[in-house]
N, C-alpha and C. Protein backbone atom coordinates (compact mmCIF):
# COMPACT_ATOMS: atom_id res chain seq x y z
N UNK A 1 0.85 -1.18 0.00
CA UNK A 1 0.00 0.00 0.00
C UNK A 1 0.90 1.24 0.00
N UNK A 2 0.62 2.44 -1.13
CA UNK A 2 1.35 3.42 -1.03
C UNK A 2 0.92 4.52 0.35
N UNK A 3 2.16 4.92 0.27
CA UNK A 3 2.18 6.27 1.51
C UNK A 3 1.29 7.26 1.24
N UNK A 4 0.65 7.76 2.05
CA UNK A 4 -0.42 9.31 1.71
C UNK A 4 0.79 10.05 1.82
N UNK A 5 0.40 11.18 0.87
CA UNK A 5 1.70 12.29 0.47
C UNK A 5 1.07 12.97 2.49
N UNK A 6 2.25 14.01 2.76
CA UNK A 6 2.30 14.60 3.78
C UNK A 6 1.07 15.14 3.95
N UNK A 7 0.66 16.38 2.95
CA UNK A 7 -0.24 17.00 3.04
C UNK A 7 -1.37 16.24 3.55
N UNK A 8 -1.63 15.16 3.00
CA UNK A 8 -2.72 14.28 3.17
C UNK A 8 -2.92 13.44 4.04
N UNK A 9 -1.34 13.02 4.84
CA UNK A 9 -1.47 13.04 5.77
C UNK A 9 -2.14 13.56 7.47
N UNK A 10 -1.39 14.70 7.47
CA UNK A 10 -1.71 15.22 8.27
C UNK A 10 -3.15 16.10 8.09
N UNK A 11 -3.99 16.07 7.19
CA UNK A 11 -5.38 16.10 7.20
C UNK A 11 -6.04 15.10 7.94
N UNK A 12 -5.50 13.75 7.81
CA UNK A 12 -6.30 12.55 8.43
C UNK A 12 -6.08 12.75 10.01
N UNK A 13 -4.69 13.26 10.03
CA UNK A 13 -4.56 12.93 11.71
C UNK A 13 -5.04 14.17 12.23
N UNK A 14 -5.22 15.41 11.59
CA UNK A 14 -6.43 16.81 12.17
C UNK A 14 -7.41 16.18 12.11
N UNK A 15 -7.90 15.19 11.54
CA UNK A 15 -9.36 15.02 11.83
C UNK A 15 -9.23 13.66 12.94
N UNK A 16 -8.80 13.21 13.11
CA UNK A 16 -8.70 11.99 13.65
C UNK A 16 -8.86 12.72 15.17
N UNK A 17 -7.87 13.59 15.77
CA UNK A 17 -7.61 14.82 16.76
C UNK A 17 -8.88 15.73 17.16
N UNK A 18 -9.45 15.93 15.80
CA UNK A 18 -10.97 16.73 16.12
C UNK A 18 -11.92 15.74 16.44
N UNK A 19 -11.97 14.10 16.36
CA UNK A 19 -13.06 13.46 16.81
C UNK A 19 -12.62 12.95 18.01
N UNK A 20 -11.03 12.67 18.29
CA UNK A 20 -11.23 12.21 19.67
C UNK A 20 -11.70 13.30 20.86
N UNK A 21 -11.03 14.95 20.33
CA UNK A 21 -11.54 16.18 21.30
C UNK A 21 -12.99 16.14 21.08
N UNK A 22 -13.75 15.48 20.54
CA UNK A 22 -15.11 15.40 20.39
C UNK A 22 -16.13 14.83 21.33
N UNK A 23 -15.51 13.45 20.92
CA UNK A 23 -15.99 12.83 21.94
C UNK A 23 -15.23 12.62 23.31
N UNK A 24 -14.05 13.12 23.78
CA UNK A 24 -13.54 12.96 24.90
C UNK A 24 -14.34 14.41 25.69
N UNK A 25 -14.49 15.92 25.16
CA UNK A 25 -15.51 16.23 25.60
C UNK A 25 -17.13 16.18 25.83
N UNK A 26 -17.74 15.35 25.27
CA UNK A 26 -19.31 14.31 25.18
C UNK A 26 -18.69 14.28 26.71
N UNK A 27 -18.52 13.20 27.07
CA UNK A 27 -17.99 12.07 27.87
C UNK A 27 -17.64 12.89 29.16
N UNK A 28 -16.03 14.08 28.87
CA UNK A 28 -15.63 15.18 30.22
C UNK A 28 -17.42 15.33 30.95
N UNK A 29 -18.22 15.97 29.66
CA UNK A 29 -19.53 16.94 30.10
C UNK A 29 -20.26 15.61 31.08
N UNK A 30 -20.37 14.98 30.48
CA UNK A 30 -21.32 13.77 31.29
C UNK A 30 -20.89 13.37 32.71
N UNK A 31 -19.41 13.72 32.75
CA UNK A 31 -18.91 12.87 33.90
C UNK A 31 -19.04 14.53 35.03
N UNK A 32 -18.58 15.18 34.61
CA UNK A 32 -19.16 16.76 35.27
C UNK A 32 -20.62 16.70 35.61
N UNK A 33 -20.96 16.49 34.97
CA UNK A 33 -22.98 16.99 35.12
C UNK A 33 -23.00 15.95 36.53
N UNK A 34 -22.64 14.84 36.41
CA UNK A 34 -22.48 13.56 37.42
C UNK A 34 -22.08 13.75 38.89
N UNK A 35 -20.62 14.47 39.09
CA UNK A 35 -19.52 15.05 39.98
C UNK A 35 -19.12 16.43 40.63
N UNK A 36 -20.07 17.38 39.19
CA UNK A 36 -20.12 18.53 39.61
C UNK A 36 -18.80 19.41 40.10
N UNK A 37 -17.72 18.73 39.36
CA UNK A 37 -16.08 19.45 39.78
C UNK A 37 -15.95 20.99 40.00
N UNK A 38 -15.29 21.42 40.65
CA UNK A 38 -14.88 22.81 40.48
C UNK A 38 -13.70 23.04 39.42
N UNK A 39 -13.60 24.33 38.54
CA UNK A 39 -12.39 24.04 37.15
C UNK A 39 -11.91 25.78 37.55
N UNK A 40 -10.79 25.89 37.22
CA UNK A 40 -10.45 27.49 36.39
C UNK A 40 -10.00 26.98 35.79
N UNK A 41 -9.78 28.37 35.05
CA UNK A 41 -9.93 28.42 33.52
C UNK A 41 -8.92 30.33 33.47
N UNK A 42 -8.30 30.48 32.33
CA UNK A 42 -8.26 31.82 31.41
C UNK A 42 -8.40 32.27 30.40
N UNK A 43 -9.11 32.86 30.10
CA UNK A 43 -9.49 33.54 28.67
C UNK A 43 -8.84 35.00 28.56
N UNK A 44 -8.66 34.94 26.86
CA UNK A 44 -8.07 36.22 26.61
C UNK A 44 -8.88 37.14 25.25
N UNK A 45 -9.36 38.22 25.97
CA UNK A 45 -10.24 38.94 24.80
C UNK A 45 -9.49 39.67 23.97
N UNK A 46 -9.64 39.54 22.60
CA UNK A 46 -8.31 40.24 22.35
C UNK A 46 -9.04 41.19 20.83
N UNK A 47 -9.05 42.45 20.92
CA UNK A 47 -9.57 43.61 20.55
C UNK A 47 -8.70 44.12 19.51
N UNK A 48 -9.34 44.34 18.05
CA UNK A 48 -8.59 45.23 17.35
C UNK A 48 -9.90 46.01 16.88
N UNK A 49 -9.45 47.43 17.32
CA UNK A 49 -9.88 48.46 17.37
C UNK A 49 -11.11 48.13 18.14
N UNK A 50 -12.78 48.02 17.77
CA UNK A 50 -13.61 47.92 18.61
C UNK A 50 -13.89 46.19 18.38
N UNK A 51 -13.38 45.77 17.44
CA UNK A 51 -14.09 44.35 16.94
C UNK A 51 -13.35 43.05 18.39
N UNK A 52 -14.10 42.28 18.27
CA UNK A 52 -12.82 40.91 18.87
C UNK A 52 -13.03 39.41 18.19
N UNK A 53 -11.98 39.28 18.57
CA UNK A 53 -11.37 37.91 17.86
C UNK A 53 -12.10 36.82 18.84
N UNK A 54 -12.89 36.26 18.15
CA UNK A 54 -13.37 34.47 18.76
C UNK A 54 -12.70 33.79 17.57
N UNK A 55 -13.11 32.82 18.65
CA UNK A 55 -12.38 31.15 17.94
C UNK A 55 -13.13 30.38 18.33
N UNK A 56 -13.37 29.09 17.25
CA UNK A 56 -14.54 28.39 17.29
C UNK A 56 -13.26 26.99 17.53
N UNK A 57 -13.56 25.82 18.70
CA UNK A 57 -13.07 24.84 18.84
C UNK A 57 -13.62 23.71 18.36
N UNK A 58 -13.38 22.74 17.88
CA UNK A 58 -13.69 21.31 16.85
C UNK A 58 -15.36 20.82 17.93
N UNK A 59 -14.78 20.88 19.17
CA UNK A 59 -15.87 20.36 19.98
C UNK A 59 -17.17 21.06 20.23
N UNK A 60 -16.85 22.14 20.40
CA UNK A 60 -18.40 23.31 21.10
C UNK A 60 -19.20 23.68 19.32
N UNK A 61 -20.31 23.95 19.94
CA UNK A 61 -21.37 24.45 19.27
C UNK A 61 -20.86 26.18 19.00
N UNK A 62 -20.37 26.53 20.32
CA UNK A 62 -20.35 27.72 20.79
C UNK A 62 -18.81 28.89 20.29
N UNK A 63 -18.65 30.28 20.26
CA UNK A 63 -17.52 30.64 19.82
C UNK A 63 -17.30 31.17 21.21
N UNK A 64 -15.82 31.18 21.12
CA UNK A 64 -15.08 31.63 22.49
C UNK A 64 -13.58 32.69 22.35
N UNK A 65 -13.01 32.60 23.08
CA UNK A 65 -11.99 33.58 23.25
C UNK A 65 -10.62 32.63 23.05
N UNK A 66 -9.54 32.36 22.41
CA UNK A 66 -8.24 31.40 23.31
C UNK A 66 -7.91 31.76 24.40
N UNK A 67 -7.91 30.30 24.90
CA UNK A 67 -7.71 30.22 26.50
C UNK A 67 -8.30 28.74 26.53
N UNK A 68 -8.03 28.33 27.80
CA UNK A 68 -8.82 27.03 28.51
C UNK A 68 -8.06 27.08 30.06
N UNK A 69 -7.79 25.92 30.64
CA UNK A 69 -7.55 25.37 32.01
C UNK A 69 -6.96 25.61 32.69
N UNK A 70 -6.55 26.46 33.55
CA UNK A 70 -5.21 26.28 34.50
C UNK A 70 -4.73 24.88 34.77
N UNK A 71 -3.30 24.70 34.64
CA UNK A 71 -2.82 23.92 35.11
C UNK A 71 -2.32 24.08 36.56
N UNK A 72 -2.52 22.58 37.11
CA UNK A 72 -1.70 22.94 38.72
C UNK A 72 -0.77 23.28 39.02
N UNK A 73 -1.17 24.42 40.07
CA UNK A 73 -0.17 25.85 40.51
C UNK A 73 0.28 26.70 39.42
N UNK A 74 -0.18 26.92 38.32
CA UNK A 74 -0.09 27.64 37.32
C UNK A 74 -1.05 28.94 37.42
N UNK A 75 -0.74 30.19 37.49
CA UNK A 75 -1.05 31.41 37.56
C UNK A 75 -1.95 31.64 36.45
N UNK A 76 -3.33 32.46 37.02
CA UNK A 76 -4.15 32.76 35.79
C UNK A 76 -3.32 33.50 34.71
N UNK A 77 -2.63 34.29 35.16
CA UNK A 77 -1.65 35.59 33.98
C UNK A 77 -0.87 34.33 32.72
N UNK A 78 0.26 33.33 33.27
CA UNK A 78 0.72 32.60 32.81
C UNK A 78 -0.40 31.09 32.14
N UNK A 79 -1.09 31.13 32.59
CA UNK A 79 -2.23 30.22 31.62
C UNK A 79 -2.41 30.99 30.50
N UNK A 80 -3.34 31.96 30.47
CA UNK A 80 -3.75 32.89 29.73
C UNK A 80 -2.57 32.68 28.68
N UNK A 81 -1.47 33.39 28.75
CA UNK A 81 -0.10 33.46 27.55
C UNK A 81 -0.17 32.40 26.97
N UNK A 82 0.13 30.91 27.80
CA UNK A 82 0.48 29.81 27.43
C UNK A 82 -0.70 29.19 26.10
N UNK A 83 -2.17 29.57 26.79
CA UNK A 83 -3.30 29.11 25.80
C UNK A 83 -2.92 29.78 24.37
N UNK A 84 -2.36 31.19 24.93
CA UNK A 84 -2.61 31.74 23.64
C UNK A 84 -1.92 31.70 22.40
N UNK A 85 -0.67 31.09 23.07
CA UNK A 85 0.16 30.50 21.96
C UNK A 85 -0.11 28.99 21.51
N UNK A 86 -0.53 28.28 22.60
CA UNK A 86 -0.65 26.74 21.83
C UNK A 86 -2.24 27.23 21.02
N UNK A 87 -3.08 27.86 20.88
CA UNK A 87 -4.10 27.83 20.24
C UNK A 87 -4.32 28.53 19.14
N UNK A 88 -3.87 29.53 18.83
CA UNK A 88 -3.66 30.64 17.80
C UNK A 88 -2.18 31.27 17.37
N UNK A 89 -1.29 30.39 18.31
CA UNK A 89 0.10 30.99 17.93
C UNK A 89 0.78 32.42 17.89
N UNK A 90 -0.28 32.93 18.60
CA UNK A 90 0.23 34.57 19.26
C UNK A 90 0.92 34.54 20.43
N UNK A 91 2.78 35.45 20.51
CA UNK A 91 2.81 35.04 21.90
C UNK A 91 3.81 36.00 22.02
N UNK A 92 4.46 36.89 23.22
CA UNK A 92 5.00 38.27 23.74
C UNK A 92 4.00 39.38 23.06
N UNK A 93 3.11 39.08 23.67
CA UNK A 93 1.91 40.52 23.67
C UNK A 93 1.40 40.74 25.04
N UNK A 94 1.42 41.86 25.26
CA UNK A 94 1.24 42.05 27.08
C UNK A 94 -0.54 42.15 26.99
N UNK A 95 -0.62 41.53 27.96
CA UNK A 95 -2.17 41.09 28.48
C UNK A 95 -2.43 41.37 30.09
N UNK A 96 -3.60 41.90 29.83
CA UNK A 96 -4.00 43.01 31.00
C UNK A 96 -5.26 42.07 31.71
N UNK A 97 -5.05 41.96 33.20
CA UNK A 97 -6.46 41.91 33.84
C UNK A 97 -7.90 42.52 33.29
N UNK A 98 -8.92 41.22 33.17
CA UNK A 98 -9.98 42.17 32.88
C UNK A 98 -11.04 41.75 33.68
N UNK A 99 -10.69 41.39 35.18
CA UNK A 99 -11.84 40.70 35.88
C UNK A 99 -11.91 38.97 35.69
N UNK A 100 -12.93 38.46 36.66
CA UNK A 100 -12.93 37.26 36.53
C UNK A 100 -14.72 37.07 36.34
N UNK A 101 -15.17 35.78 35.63
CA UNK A 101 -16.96 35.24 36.30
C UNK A 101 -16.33 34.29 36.57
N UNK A 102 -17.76 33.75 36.93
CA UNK A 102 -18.31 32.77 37.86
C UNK A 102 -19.22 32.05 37.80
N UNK A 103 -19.69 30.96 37.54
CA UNK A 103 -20.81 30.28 36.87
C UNK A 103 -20.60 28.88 36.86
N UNK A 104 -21.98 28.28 36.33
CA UNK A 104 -22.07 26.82 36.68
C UNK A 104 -22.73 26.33 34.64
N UNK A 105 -20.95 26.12 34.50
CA UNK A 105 -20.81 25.90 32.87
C UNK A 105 -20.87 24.38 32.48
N UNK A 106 -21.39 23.75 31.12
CA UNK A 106 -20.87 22.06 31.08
C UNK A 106 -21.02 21.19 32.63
N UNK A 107 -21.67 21.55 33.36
CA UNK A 107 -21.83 20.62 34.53
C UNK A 107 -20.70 20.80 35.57
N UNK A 108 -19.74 22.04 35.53
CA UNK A 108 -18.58 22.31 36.40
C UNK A 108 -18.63 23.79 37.11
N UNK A 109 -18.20 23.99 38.42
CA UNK A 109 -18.96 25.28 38.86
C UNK A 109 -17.44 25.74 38.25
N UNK A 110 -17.55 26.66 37.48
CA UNK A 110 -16.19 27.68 36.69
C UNK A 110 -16.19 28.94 37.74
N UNK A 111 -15.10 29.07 37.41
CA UNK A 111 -14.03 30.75 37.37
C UNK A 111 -13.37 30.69 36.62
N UNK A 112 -13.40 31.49 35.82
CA UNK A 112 -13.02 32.13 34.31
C UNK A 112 -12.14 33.76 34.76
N UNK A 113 -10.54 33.63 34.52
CA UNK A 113 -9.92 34.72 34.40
C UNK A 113 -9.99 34.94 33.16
N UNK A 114 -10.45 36.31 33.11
CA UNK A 114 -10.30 37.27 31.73
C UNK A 114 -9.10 38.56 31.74
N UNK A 115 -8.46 37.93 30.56
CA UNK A 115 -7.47 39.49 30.39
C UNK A 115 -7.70 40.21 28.83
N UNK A 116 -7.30 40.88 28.54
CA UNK A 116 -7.27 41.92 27.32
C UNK A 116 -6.30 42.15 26.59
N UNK A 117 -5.97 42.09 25.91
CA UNK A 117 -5.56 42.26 24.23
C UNK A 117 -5.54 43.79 23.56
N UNK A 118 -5.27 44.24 23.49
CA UNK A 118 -5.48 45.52 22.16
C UNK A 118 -4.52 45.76 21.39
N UNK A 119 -5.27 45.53 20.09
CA UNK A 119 -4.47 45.65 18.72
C UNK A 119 -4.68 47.01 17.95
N UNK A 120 -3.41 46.88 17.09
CA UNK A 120 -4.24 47.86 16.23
C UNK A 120 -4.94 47.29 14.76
N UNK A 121 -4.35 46.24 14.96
CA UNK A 121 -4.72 45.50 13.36
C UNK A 121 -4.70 43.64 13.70
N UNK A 122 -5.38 42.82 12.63
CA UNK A 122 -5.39 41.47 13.21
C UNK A 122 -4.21 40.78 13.20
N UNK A 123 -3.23 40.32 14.05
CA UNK A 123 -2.54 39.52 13.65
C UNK A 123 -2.41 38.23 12.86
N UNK A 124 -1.37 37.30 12.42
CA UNK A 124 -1.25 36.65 11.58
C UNK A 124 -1.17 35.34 12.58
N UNK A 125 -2.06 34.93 12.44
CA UNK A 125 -3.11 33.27 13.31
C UNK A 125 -2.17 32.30 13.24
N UNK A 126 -2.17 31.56 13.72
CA UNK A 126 -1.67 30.26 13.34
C UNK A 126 -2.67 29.57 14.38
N UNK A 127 -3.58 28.84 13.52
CA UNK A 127 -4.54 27.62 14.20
C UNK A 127 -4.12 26.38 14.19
N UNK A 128 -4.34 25.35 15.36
CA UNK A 128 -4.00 23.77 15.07
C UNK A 128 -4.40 22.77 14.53
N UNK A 129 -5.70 24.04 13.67
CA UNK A 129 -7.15 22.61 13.33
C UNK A 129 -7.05 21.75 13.90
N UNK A 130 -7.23 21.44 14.81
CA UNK A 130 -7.28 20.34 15.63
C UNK A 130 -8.39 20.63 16.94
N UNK A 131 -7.61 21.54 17.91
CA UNK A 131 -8.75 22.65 19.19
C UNK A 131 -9.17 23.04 18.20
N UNK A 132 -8.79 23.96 17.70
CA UNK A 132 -9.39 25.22 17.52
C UNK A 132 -9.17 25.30 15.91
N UNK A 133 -10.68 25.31 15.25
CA UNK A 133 -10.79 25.15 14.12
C UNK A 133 -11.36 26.58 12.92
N UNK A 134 -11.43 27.96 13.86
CA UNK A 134 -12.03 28.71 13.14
C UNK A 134 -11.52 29.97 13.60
N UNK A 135 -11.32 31.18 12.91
CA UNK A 135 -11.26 32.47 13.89
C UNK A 135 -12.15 33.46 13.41
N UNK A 136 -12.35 34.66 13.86
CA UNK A 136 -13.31 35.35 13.52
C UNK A 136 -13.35 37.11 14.01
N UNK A 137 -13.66 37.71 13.17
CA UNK A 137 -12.95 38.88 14.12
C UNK A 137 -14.69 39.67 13.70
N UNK A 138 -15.15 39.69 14.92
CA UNK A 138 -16.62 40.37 14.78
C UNK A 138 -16.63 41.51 15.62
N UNK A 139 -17.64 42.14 15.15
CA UNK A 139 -18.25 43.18 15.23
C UNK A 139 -18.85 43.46 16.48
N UNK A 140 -19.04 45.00 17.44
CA UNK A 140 -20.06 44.94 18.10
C UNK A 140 -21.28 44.42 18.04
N UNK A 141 -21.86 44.78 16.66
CA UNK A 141 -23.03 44.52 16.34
C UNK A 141 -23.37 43.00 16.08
N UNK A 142 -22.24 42.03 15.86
CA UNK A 142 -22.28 40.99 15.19
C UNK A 142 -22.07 40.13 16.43
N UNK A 143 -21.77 40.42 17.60
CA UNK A 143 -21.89 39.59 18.68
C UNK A 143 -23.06 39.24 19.54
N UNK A 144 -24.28 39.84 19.11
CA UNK A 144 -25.54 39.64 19.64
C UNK A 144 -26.63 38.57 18.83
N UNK A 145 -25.81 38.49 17.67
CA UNK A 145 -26.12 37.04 16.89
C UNK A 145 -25.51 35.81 16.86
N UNK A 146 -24.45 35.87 17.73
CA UNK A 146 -23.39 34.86 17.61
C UNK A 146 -23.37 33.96 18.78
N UNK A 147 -23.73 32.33 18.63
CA UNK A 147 -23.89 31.76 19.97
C UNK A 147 -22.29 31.95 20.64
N UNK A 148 -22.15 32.28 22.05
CA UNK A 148 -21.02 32.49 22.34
C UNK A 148 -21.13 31.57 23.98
N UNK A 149 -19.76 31.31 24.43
CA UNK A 149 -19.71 30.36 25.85
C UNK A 149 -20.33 30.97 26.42
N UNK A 150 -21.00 30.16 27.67
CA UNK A 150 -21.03 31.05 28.69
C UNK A 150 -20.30 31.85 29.18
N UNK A 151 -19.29 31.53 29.81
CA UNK A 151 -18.35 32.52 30.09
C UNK A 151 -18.15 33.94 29.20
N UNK A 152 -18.00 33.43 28.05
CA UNK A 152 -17.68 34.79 27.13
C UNK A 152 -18.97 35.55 27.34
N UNK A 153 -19.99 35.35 27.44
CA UNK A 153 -21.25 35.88 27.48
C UNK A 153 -21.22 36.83 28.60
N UNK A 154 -20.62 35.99 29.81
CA UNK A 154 -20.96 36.99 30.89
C UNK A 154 -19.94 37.85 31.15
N UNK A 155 -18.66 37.59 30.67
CA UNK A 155 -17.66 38.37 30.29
C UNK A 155 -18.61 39.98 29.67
N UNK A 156 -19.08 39.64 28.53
CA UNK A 156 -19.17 40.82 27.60
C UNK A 156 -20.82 41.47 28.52
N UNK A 157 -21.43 40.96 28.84
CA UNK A 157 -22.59 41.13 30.15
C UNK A 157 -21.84 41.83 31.24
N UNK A 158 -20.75 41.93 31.72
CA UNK A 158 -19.75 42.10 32.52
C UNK A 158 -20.24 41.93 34.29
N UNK A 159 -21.09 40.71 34.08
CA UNK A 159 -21.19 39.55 34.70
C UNK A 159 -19.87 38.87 35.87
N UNK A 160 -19.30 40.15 36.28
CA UNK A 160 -17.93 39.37 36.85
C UNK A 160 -18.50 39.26 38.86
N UNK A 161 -17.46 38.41 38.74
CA UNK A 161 -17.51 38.08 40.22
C UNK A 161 -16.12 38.20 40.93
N UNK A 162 -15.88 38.00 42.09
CA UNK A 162 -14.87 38.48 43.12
C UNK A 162 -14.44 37.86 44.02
């Protein structure tokens, strides 16, 4: 049997990557709804001029910000950076506190650190198709049509807690 050329390769194994993050989140949500864990999390809103950048991940319905989990003993400031380079490949851009929520997301009671971004223009993406399969740079106006996380929701609601 011949070799799949590279290219074609690594299409199979992005998709192969987007169904196991698929169903390994099915499964996370079920076992949460069940256990009811406590999670943080950091998100980073990141603004050129008035618009912001979401990103749509292989798994959610929903568009969100890059970011995900703290790791243990890992600092919301240093999550935040770290997401933002393994997910979109942006990285030495200074990011500002922007508050935290609080909420009971996917079956896990969350805290969500939010920091900020400001650009003057969009930078040049690099996605993993794999998480994170889409980007998007919308509008004020265009975010009141757009299903978005919870979190991001109450983020932009400014929904924060303390």
């Amino acid at each position: 049997m011949p070799s799949l050329p590279r290219s074609r390769r690594a299409m199979l194994i992005d998709s192969v990557w987007r169904l196991v993050l698929r169903l390994g989140f099915r499964l996370a949500r079920a076992w949460w709804h069940l256990r009811r864990p406590s999670h943080e999390g950091a998100l980073v809103a990141i603004y050129v001029g008035k618009a912001l950048l979401l990103v749509k991940s292989s798994y959610r319905a929903e568009w969100s910000f890059p970011g995900g989990s703290l790791r243990p003993g890992e600092a919301p400031h240093a999550a935040a950076l770290r997401e933002m380079e393994e997910e979109i490949g942006l990285s030495s851009h200074p990011i500002h506190p922007a508050g935290s929520v609080c909420g009971m997301w996917d079956g896990r009671r969350d805290r969500v650190h939010f920091f900020e971004l400001h650009l003057d223009s969009i930078p040049e993406l690099r996605l993993d198709n794999r998480e994170i399969i889409a980007a998007h740079l919308a509008s004020p106006e265009e975010l009141h049509g757009i299903a978005l996380t919870g979190a991001v929701a109450a983020y932009l609601g400014r929904d924060l807690c303390y």
